[in-house]
C-alpha atoms as a PDB file:
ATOM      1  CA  UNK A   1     -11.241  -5.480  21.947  1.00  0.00           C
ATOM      2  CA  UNK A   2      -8.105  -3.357  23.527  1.00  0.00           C
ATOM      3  CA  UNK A   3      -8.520   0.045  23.075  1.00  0.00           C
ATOM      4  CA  UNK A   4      -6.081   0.545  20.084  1.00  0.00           C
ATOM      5  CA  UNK A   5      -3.929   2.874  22.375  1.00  0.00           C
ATOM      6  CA  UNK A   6      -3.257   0.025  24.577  1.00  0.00           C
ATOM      7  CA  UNK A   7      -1.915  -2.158  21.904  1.00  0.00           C
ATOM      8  CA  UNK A   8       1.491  -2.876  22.567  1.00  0.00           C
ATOM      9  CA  UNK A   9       2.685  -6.371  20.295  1.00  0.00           C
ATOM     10  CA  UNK A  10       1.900  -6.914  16.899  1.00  0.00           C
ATOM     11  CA  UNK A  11       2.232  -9.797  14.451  1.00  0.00           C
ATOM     12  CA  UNK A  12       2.884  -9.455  10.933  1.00  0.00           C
ATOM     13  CA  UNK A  13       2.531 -12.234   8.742  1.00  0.00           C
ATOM     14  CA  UNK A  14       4.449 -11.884   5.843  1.00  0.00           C
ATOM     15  CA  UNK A  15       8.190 -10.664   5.684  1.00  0.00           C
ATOM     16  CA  UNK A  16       8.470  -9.438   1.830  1.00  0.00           C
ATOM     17  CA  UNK A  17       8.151  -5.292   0.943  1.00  0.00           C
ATOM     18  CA  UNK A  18       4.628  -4.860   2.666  1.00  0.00           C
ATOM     19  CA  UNK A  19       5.263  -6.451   5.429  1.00  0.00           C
ATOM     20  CA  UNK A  20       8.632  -4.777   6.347  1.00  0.00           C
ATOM     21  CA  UNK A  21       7.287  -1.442   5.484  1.00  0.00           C
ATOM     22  CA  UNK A  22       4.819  -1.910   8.077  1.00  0.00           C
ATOM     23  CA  UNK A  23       6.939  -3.529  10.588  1.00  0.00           C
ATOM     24  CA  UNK A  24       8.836   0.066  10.275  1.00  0.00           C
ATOM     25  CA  UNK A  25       5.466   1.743  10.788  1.00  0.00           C
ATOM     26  CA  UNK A  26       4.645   0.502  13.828  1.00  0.00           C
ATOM     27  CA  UNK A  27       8.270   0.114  15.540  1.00  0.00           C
ATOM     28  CA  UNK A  28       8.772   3.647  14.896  1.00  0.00           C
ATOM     29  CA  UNK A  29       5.253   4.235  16.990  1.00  0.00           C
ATOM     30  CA  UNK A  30       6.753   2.653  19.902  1.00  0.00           C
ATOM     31  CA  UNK A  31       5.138  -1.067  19.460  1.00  0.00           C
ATOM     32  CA  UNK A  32       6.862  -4.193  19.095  1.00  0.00           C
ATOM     33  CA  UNK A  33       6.610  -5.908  15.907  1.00  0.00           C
ATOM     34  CA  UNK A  34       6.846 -10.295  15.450  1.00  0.00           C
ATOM     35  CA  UNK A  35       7.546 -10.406  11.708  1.00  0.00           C
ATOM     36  CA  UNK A  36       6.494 -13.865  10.528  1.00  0.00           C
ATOM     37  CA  UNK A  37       7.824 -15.315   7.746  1.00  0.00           C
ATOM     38  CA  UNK A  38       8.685 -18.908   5.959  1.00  0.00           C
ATOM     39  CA  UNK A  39      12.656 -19.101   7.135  1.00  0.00           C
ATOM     40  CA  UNK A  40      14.902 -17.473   8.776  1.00  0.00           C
ATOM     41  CA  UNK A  41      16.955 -16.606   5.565  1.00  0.00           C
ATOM     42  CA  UNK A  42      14.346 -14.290   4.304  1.00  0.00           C
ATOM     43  CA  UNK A  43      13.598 -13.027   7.594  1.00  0.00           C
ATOM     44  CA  UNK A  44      17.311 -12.407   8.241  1.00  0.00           C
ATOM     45  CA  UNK A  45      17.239 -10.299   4.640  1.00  0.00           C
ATOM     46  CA  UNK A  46      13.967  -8.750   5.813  1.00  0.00           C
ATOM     47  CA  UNK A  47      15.944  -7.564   8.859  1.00  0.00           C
ATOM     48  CA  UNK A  48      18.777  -5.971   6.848  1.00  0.00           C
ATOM     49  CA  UNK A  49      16.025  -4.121   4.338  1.00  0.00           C
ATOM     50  CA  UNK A  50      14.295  -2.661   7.759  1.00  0.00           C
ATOM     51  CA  UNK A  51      17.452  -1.438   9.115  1.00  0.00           C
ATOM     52  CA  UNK A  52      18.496   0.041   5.972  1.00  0.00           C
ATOM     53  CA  UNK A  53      15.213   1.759   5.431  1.00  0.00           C
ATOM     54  CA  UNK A  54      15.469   3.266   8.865  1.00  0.00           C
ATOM     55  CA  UNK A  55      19.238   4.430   8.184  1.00  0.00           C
ATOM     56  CA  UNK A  56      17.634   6.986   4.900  1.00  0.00           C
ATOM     57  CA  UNK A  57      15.445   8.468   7.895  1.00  0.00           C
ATOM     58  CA  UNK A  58      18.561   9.369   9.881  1.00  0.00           C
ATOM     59  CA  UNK A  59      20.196  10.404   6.881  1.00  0.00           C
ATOM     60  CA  UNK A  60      17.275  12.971   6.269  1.00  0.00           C
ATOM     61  CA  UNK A  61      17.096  13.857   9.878  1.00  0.00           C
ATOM     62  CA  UNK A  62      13.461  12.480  10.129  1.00  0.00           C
ATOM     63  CA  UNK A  63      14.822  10.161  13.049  1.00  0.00           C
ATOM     64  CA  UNK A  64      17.896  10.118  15.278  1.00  0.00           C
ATOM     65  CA  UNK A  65      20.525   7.064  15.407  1.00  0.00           C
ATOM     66  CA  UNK A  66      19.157   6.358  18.707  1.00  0.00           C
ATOM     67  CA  UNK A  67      15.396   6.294  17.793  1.00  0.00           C
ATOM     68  CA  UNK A  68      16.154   3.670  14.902  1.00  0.00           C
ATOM     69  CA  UNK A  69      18.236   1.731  17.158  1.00  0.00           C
ATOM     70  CA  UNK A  70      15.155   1.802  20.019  1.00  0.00           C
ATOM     71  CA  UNK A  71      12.786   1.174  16.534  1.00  0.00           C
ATOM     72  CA  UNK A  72      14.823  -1.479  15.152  1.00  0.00           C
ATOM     73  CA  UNK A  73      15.370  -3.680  18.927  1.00  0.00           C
ATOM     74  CA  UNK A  74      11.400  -3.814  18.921  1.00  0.00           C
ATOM     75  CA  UNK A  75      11.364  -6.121  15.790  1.00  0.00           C
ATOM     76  CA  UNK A  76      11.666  -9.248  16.293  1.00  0.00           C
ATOM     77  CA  UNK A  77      11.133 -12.535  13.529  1.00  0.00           C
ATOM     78  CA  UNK A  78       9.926 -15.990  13.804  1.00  0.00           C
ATOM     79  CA  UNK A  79       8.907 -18.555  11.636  1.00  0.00           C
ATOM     80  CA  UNK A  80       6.173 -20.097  14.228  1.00  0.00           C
ATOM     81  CA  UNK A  81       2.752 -18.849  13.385  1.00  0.00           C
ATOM     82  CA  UNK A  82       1.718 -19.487  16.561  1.00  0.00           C
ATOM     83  CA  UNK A  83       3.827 -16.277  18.187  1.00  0.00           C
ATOM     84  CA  UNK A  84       0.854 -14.427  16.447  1.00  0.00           C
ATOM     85  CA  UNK A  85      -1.113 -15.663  19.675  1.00  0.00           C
ATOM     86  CA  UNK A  86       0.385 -13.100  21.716  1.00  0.00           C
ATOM     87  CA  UNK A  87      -0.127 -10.264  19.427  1.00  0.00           C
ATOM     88  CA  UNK A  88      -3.031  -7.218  20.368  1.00  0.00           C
ATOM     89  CA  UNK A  89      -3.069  -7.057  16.445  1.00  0.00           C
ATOM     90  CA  UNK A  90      -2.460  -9.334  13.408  1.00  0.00           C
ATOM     91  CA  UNK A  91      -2.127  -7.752   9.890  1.00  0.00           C
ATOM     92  CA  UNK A  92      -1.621 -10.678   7.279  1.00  0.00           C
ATOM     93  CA  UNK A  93       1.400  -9.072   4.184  1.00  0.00           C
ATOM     94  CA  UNK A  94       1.211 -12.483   2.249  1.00  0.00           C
ATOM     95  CA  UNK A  95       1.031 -12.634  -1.621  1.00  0.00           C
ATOM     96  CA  UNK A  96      -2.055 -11.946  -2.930  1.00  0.00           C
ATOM     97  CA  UNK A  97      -2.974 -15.415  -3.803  1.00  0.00           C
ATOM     98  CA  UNK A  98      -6.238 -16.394  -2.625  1.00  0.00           C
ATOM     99  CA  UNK A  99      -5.742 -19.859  -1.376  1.00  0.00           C
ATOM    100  CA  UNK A 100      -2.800 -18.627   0.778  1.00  0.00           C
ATOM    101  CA  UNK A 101      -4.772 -16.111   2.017  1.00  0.00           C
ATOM    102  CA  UNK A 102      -7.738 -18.061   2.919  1.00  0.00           C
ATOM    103  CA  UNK A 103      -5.339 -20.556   5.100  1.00  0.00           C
ATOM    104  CA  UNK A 104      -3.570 -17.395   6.564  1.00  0.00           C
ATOM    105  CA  UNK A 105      -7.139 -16.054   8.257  1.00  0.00           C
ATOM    106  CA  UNK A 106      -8.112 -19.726   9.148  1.00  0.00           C
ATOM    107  CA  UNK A 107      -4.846 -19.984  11.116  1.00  0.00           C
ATOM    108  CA  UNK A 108      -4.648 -16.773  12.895  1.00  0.00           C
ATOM    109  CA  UNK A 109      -8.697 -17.033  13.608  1.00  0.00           C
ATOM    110  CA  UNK A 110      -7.300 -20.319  15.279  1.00  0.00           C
ATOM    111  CA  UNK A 111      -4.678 -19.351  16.854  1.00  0.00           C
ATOM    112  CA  UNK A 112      -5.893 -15.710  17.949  1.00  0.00           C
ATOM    113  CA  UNK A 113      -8.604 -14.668  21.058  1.00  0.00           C
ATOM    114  CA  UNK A 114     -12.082 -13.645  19.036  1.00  0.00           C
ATOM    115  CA  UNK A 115     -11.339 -10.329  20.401  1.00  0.00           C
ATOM    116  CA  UNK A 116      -8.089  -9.715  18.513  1.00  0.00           C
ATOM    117  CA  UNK A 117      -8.832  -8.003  15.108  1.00  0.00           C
ATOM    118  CA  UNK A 118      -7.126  -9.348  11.929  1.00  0.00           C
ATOM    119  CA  UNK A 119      -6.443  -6.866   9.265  1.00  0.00           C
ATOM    120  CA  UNK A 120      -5.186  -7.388   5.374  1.00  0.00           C
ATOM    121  CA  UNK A 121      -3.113  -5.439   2.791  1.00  0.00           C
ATOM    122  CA  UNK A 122      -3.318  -7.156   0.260  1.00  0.00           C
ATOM    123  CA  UNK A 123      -5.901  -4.375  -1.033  1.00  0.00           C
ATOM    124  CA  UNK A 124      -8.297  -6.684  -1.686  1.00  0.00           C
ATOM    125  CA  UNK A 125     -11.794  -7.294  -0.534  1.00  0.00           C
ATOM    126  CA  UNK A 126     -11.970  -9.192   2.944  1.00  0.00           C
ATOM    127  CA  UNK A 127     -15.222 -11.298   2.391  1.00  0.00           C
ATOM    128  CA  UNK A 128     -12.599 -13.135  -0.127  1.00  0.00           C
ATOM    129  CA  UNK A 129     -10.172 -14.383   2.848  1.00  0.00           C
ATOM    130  CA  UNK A 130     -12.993 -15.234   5.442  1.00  0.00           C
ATOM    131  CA  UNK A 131     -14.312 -18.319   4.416  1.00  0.00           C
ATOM    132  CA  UNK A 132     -12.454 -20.535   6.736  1.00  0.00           C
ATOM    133  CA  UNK A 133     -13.117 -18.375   9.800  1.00  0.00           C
ATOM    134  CA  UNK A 134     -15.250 -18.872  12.993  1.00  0.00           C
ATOM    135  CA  UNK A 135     -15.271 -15.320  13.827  1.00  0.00           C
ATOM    136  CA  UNK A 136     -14.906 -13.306   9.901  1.00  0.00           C
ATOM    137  CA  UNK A 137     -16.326 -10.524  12.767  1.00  0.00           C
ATOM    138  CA  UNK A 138     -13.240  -9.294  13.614  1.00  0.00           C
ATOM    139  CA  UNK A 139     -11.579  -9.512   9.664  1.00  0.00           C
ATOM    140  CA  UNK A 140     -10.962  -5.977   7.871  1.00  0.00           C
ATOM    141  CA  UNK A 141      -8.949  -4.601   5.107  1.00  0.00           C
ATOM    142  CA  UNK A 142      -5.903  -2.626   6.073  1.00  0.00           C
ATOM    143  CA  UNK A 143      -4.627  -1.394   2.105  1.00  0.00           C
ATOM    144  CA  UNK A 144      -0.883   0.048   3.031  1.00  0.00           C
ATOM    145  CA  UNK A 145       0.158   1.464  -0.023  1.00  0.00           C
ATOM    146  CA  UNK A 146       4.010   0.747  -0.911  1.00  0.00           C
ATOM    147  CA  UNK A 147       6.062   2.086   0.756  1.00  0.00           C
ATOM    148  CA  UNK A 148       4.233   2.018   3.630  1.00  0.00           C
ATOM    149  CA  UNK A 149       6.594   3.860   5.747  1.00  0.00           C
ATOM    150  CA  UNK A 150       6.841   6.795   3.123  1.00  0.00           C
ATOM    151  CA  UNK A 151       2.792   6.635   2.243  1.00  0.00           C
ATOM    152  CA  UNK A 152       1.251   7.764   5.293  1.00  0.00           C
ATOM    153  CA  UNK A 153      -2.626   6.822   4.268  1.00  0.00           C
ATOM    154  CA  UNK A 154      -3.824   3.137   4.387  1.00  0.00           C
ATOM    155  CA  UNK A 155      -7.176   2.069   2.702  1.00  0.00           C
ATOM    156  CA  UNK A 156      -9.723   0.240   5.233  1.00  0.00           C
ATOM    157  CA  UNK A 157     -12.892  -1.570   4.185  1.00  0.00           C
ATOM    158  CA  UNK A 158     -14.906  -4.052   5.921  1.00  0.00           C
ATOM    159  CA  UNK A 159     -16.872  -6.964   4.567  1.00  0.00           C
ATOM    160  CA  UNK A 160     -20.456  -7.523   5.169  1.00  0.00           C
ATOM    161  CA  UNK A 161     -19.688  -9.569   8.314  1.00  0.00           C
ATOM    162  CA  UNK A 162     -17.150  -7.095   9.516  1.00  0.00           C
ATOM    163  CA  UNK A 163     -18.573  -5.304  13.199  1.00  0.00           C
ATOM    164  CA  UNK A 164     -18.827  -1.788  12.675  1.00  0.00           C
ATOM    165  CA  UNK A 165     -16.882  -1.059  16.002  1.00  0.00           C
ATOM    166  CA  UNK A 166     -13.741  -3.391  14.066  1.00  0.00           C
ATOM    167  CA  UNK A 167     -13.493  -0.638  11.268  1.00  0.00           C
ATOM    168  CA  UNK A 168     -13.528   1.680  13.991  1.00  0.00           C
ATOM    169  CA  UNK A 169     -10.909   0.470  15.794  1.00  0.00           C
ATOM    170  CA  UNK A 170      -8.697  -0.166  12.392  1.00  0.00           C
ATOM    171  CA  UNK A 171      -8.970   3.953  11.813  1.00  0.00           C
ATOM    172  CA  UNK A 172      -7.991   4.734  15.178  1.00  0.00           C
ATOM    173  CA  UNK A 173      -4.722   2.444  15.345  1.00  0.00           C
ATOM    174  CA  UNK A 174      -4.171   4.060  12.353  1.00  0.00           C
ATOM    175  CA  UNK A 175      -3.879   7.265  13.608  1.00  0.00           C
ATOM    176  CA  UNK A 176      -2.714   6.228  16.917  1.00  0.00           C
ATOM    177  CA  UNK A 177       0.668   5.428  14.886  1.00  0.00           C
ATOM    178  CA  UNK A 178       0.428   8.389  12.767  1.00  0.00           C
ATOM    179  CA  UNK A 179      -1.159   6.979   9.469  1.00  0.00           C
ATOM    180  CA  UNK A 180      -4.723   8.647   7.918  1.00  0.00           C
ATOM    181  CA  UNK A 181      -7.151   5.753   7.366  1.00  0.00           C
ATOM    182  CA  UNK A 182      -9.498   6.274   4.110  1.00  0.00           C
ATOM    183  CA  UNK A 183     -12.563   4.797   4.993  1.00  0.00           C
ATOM    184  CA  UNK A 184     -14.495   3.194   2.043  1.00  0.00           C
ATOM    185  CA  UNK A 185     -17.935   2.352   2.503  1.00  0.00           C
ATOM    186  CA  UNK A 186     -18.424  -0.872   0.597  1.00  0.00           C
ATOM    187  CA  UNK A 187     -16.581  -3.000  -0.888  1.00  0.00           C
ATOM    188  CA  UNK A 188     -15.071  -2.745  -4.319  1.00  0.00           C
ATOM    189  CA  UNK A 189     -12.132  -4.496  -6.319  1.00  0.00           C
ATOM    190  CA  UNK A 190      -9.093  -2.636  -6.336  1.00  0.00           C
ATOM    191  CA  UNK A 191     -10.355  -0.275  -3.526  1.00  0.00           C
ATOM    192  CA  UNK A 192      -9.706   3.480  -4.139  1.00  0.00           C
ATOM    193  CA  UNK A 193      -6.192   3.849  -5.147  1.00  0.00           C
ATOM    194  CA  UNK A 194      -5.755   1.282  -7.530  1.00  0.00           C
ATOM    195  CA  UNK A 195      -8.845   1.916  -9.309  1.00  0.00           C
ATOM    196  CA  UNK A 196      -7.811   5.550  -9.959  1.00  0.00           C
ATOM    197  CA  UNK A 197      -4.412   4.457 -10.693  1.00  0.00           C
ATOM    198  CA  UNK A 198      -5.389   1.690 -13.614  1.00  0.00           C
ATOM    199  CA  UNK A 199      -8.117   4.147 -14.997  1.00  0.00           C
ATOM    200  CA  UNK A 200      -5.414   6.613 -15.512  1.00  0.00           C
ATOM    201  CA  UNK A 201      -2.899   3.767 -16.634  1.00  0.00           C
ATOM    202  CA  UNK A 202      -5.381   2.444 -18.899  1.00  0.00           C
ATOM    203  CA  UNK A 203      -5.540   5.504 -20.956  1.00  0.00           C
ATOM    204  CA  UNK A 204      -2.051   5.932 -20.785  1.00  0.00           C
ATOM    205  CA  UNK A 205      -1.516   2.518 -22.419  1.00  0.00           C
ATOM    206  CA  UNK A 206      -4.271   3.325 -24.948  1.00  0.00           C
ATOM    207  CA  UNK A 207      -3.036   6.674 -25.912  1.00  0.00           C
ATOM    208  CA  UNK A 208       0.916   5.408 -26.471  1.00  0.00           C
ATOM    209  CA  UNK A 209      -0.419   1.981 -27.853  1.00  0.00           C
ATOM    210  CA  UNK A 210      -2.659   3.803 -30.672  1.00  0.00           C
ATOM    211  CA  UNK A 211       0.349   6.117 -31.557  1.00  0.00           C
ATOM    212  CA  UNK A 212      -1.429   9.337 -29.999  1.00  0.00           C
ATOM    213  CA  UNK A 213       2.167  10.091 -28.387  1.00  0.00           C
ATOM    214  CA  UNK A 214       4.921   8.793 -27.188  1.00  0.00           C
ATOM    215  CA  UNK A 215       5.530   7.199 -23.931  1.00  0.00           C
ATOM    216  CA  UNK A 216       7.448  10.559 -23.066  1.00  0.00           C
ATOM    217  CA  UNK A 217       5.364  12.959 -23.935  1.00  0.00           C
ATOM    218  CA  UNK A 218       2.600  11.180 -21.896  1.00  0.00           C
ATOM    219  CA  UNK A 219       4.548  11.194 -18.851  1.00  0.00           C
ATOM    220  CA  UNK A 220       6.009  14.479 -18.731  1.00  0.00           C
ATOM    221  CA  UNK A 221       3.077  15.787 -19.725  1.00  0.00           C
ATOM    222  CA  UNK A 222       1.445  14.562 -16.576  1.00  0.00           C
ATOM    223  CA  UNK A 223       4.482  15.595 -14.140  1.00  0.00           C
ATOM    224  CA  UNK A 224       4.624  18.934 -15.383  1.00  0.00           C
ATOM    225  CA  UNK A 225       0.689  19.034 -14.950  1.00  0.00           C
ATOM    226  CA  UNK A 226      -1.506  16.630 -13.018  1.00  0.00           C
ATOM    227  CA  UNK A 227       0.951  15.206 -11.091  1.00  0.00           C
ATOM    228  CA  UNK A 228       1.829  18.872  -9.811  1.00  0.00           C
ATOM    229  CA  UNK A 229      -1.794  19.662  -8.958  1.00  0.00           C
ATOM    230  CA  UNK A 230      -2.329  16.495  -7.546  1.00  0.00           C
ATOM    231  CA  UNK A 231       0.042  16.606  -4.784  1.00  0.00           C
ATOM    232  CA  UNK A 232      -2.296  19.396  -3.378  1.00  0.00           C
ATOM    233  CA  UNK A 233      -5.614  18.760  -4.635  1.00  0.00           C
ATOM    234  CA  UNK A 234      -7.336  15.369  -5.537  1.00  0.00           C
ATOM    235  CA  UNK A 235      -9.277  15.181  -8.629  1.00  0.00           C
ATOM    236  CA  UNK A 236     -12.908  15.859  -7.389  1.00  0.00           C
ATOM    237  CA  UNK A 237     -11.515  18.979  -5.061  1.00  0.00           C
ATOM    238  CA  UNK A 238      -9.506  20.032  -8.649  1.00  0.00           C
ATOM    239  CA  UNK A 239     -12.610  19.614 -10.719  1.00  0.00           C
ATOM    240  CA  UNK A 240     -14.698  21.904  -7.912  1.00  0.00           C
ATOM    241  CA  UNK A 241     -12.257  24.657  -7.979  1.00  0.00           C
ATOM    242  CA  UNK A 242     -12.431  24.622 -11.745  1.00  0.00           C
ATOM    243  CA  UNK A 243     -15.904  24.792 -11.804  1.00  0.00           C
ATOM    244  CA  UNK A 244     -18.316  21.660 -12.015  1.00  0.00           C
ATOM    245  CA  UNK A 245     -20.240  23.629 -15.114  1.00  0.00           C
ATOM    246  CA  UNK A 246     -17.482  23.535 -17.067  1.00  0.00           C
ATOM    247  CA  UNK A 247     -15.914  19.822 -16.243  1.00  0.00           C
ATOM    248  CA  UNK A 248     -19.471  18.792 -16.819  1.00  0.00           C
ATOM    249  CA  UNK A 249     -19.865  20.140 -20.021  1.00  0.00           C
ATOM    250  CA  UNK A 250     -16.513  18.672 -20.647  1.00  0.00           C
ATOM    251  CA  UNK A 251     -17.168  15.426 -19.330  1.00  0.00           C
ATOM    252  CA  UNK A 252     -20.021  14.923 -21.862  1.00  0.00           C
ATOM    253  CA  UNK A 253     -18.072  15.627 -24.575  1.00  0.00           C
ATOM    254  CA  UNK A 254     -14.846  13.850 -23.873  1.00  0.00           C
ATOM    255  CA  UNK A 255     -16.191  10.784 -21.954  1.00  0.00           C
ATOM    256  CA  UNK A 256     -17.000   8.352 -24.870  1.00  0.00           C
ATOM    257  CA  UNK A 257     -13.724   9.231 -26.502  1.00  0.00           C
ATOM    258  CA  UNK A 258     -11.860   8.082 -23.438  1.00  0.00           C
ATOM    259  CA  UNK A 259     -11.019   4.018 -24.034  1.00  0.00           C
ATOM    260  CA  UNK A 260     -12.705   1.711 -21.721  1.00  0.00           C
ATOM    261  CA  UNK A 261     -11.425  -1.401 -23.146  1.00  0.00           C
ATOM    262  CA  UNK A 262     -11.467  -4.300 -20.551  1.00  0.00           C
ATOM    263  CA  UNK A 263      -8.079  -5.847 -21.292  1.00  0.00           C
ATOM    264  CA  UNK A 264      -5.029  -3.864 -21.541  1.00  0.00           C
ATOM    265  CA  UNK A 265      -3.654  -3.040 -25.223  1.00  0.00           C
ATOM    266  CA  UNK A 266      -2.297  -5.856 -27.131  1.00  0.00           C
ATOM    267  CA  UNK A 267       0.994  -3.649 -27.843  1.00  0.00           C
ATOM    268  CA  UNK A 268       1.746  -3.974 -23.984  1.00  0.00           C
ATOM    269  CA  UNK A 269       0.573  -7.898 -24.166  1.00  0.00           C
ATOM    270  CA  UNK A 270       3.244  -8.667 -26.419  1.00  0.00           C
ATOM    271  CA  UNK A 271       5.577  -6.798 -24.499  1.00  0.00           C
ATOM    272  CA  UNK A 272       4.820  -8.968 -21.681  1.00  0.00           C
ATOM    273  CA  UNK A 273       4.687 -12.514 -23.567  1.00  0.00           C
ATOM    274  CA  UNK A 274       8.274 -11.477 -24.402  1.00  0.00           C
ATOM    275  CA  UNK A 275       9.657 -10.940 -20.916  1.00  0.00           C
ATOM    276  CA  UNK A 276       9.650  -7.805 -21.285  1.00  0.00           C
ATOM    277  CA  UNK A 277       9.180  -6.347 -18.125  1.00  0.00           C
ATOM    278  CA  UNK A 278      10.142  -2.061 -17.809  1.00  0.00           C
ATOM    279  CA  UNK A 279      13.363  -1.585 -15.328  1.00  0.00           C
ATOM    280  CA  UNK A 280      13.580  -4.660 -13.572  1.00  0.00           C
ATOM    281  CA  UNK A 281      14.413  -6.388 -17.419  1.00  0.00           C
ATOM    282  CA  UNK A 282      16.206  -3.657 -19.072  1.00  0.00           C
ATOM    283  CA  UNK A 283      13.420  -3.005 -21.497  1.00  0.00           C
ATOM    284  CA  UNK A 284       9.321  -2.137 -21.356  1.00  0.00           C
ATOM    285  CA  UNK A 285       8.063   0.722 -23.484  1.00  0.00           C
ATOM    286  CA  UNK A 286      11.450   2.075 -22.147  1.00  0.00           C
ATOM    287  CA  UNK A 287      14.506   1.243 -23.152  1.00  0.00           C
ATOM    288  CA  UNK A 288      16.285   1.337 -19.593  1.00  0.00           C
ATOM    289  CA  UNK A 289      19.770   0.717 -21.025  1.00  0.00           C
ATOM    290  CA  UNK A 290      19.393   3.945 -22.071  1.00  0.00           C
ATOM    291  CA  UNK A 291      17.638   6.118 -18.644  1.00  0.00           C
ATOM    292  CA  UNK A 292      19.012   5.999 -14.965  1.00  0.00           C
ATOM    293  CA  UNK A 293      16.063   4.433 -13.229  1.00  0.00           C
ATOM    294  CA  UNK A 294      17.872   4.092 -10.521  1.00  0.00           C
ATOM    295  CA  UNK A 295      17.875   8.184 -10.179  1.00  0.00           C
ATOM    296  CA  UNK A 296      14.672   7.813 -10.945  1.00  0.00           C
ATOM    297  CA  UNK A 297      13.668   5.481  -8.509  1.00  0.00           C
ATOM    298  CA  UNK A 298      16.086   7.961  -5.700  1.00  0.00           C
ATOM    299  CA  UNK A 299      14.583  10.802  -6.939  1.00  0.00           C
ATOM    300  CA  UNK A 300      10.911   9.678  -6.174  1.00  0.00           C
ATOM    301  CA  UNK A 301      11.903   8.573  -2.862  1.00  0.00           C
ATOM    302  CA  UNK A 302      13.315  12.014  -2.275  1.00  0.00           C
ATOM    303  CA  UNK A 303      10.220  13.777  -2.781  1.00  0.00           C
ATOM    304  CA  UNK A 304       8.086  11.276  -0.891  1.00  0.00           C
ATOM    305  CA  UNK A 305      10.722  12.044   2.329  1.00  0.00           C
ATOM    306  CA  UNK A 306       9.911  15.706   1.324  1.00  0.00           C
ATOM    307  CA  UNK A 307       6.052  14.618   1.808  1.00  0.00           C
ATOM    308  CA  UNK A 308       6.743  12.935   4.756  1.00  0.00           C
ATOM    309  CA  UNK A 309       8.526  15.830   6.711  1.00  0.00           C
ATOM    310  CA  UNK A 310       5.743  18.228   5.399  1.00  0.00           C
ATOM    311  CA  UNK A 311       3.836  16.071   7.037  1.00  0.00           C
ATOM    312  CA  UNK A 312       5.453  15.478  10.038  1.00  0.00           C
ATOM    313  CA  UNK A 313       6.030  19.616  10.178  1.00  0.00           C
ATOM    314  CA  UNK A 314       1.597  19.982  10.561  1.00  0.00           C
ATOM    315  CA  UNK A 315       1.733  17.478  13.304  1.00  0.00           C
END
């Protein structure tokens, strides 16, 4: 394999959110990007996201006009698979829908040396998308988490025919463009992220579905609390400054109260039969007509920016 510091061309497959989010990622680290999508429309409109993206970096002053424009001439699109074949590194961004996926990684395992390593974000497990490949070797999970240029930690897992020295190398490109891998160990559905997230969601559901409060007295309860902590400690570093005694005393008694249904409440079901969707439809648990999720949606990508340059400010 190239050492991950010599990797100059990458190939994304996949031209929706994910894909342009990481397209961003790694033009901003000085690599050129191939974007591959189905047709030039939605690569053209792919193009014009990207650039826009980078513009609310300049406007924050986390890049200059001249970086983006340097960024921005290293992406290029193509609807031709086969441009993958000069790539150093191939990260499939498809829809996570497993016969897609499975003909993605037969293609590029094709089409690509044995030596070139093939990653996914779809955040699911790899052995699922390697059944079609000659070499599943050189196949690992890459989990960006949206937006990947604002979320600077990406989830990688190998399968059991993943080489060892392939999750290597996924960390260090990671890094080597300024991202923190989280290694997992084994696989697991939903990987780390998403299985906190839906255990918390799940409970969340439960709590406004059973009439234990209302969907705002949920939330801002966990802004004004958790969400606060969180952004400095994670839950098993807050539990270990508290004191494991006393969340372990706690656990026992508030464990087999907590739901652990296996479907989500019927209350949001119904919701859903009936199209109705949160923001994007004007009405969830929400009424929308009635909040600015648009500010919302601004202000949350204000604070990640705020993440970002307190990142950017340790180095």
């Amino acid at each position: 394999m190239i050492s991950p510091k010599d990797v100059s061309h990458i190939a994304i497959i996949g031209n929706g959110l994910m894909g342009q989010g990481i397209a961003q990622v790694f033009a901003r680290a000085g690599k050129s990007v191939c974007l591959i999508g189905r047709n030039d429309d939605s690569l053209a409109r792919a193009k014009a996201s990207i650039e826009s993206n980078f513009g609310a970096f300049v406007e924050r002053g986390l890049s200059s006009e001249g970086e983006t424009a340097e960024a921005l001439s290293r992406i290029t699109t193509s609807t031709d698979y086969g441009d993958a074949k000069e790539a150093d590194y191939v990260i499939e961004a498809v829809p996570a829908v497993r016969e897609l996926q499975l003909e993605v990684f037969g293609r590029l395992d094709e089409i690509c040396d044995p030596e070139i390593v093939l990653g996914s974000t779809s955040g699911q497990p790899i052995s699922l998308m390697v059944d079609r490949m000659k070499h599943p070797e050189r196949a690992v999970a890459m989990h960006f988490v949206y937006p990947a240029q604002l979320i600077p930690i990406v989830e990688v897992c190998g399968g059991p025919q993943t080489s060892p020295d392939v999750v290597q190398w996924a960390c260090d490109i990671l890094k080597d463009v300024g991202h923190t891998p989280a290694l997992m160990n084994k696989e697991v559905e939903g990987f780390i992220i998403n299985r906190l997230q839906f255990a918390l969601l799940r409970e969340a559901w439960s709590m406004w579905a059973n009439g234990v409060a209302s969907a705002e007295a949920i939330d801002t309860s966990f802004k004004m609390t958790l969400g606060r902590r969180y952004s400095i400690t994670g839950p098993i570093e807050s539990a270990e400054l508290g004191g494991l005694d006393i969340l372990h005393m706690f656990a026992e008694f508030l464990l087999p109260a907590i739901d652990d249904a296996k479907q989500p409440p019927e209350a949001l079901t119904e919701l859903v039969k009936a199209g109705n969707f949160g923001f994007k439809t004007g009405k969830g648990i929400y009424d929308w007509s009635a909040r600015d999720g648009k500010g919302l949606l601004a202000a949350r990508a204000d604070r990640l920016f705020q993440h970002l340059a307190e990142d950017n400010a340790k180095g």
